[in-house]
C-alpha atoms as a PDB file:
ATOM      1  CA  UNK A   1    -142.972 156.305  17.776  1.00  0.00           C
ATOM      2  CA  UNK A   2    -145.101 155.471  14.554  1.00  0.00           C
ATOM      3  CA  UNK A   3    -145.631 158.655  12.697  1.00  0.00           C
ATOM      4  CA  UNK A   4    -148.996 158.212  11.636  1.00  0.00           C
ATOM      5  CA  UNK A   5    -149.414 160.554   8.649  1.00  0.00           C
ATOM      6  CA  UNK A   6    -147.167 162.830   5.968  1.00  0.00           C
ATOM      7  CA  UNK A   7    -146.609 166.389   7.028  1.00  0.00           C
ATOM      8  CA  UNK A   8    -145.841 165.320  10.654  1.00  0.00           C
ATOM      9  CA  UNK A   9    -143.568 166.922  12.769  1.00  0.00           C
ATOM     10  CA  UNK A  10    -140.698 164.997  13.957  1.00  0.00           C
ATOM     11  CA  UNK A  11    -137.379 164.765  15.866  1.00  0.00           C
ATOM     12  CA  UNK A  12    -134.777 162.457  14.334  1.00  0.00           C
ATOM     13  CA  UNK A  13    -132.522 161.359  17.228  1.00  0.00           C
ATOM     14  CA  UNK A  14    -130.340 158.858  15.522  1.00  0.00           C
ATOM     15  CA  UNK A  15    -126.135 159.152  16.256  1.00  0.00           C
ATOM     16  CA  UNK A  16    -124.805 162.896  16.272  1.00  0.00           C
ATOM     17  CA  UNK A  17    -127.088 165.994  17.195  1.00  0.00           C
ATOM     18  CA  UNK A  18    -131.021 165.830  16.938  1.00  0.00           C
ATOM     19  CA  UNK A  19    -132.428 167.028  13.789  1.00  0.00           C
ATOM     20  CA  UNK A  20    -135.776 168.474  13.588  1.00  0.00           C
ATOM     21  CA  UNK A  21    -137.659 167.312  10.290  1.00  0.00           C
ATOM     22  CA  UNK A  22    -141.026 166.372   8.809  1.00  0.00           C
ATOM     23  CA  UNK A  23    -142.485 163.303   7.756  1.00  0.00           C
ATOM     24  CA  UNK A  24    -142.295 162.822   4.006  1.00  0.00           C
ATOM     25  CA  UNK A  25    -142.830 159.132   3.201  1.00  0.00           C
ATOM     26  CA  UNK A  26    -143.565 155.956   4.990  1.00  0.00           C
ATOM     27  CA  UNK A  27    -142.294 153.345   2.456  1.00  0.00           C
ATOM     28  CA  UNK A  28    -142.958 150.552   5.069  1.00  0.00           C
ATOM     29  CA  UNK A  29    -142.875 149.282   8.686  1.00  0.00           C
ATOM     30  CA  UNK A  30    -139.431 149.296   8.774  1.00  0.00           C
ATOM     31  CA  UNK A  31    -138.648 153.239   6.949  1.00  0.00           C
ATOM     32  CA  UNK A  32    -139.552 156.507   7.159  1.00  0.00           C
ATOM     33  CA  UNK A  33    -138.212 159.024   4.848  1.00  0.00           C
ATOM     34  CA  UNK A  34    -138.468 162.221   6.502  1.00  0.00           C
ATOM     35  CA  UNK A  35    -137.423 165.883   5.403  1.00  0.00           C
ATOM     36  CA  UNK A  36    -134.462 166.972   7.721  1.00  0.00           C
ATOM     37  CA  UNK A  37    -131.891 170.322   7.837  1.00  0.00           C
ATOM     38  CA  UNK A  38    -128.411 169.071   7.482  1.00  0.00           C
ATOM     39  CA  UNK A  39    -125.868 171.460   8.951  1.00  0.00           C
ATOM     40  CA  UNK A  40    -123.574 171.761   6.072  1.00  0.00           C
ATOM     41  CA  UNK A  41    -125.974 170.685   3.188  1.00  0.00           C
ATOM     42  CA  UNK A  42    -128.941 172.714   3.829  1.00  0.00           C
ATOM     43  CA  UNK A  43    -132.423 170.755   3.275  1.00  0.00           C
ATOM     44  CA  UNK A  44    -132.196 166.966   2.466  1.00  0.00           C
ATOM     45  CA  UNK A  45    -134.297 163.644   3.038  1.00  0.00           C
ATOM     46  CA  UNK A  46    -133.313 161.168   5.261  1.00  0.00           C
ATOM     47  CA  UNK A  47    -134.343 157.573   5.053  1.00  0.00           C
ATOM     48  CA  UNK A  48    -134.424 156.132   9.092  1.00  0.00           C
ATOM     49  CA  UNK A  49    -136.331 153.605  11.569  1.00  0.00           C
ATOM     50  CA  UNK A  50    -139.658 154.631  13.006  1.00  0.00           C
ATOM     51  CA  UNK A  51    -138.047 154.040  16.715  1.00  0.00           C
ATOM     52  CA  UNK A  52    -135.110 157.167  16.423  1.00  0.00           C
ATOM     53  CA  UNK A  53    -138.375 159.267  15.798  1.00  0.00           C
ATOM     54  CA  UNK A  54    -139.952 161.468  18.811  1.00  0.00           C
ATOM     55  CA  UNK A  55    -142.713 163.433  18.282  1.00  0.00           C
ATOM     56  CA  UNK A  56    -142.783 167.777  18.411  1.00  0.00           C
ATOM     57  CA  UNK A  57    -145.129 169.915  18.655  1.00  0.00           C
ATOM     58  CA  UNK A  58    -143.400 172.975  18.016  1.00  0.00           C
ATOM     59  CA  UNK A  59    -142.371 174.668  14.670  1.00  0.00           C
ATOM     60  CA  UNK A  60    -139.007 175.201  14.297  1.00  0.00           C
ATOM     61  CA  UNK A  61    -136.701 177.413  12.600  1.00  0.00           C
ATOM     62  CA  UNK A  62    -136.075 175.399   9.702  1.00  0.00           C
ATOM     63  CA  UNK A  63    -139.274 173.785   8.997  1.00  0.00           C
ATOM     64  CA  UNK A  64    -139.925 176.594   6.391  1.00  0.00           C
ATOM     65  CA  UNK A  65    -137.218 175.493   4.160  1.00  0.00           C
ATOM     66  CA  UNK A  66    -138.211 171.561   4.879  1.00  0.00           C
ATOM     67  CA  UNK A  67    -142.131 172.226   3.740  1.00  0.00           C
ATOM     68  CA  UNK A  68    -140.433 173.994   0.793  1.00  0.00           C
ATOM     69  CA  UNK A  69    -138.758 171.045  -0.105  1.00  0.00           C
ATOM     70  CA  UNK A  70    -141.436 168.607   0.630  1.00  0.00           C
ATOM     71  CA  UNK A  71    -143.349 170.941  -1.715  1.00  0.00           C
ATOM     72  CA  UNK A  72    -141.191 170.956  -5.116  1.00  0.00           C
ATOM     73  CA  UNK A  73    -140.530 167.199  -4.422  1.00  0.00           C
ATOM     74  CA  UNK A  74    -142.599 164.887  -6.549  1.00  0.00           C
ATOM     75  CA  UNK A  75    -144.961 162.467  -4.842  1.00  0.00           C
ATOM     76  CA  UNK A  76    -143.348 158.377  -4.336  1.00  0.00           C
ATOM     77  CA  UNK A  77    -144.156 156.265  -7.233  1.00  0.00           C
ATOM     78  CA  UNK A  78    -145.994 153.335  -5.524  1.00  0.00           C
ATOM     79  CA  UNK A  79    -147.015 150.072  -7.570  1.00  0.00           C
ATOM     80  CA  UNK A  80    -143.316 148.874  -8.944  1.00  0.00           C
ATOM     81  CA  UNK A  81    -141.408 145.951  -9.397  1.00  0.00           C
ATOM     82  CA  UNK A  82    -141.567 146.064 -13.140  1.00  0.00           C
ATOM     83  CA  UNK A  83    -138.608 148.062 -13.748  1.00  0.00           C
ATOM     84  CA  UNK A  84    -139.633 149.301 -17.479  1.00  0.00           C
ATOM     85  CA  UNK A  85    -142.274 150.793 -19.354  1.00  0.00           C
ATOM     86  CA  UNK A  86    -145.660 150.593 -17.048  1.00  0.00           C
ATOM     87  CA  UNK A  87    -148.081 150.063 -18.804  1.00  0.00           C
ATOM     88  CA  UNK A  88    -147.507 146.437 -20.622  1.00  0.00           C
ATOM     89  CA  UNK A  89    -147.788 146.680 -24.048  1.00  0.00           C
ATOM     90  CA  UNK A  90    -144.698 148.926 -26.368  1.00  0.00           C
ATOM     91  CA  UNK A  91    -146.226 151.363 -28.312  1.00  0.00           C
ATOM     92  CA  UNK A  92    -150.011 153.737 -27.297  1.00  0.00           C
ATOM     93  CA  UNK A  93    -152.356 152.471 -29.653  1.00  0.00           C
ATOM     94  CA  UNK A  94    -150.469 149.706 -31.703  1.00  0.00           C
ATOM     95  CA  UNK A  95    -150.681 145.892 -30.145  1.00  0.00           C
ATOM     96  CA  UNK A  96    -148.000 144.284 -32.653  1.00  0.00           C
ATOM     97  CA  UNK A  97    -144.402 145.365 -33.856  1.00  0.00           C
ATOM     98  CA  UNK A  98    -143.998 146.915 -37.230  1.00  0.00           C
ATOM     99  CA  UNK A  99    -144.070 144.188 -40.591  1.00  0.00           C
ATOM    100  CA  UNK A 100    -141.037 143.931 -42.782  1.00  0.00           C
ATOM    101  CA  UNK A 101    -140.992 146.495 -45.584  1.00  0.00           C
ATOM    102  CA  UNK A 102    -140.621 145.092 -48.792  1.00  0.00           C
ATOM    103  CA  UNK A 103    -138.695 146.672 -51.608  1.00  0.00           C
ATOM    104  CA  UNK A 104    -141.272 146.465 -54.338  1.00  0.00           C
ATOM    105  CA  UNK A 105    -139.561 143.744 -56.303  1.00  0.00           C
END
């Protein structure tokens, strides 16, 4: 299945029971993060492969506390591959370093 937008409901069916959960994040071709109910850990994300994905049409039980989480979660930072300040340039306002202070002497 490719889930085609965020906010879709989904069925993980990956090794163990199926988990209902909604789409959070498609990072690439290759990953979907979606927003799943783990048994013993309550609400969590799970990163997984768009082809252990089935589509549902249903709400579920749990997809209350998974929109709640998808909610108070901050959106994916996209744009990377920096891995500092983005932005360029040190300081707002100021293109060079600070001179060497003298003494007075």
């Amino acid at each position: 299945m490719e889930p085609t937008s965020t906010g879709e409901l989904v069925t993980v069916s990956s090794a163990g029971p199926d988990l209902d959960g909604i789409v959070f994040d498609i990072p690439s071709n290759s990953k979907v993060v979606v927003a799943v109910m783990d048994p013993t850990r309550g609400p969590r994300f799970l990163t997984v492969s768009p082809n252990v994905l089935k589509e549902r049409a249903e709400e579920g039980p749990n997809d209350r506390a998974l929109r709640a989480l998808v909610r108070r979660t901050p959106p994916p930072a996209r744009g990377g591959g920096q891995g500092g300040v983005a932005g360029g340039r040190g300081r707002s306002g100021f293109q060079r370093g600070p001179v060497h202070r003298t003494t007075g002497r």
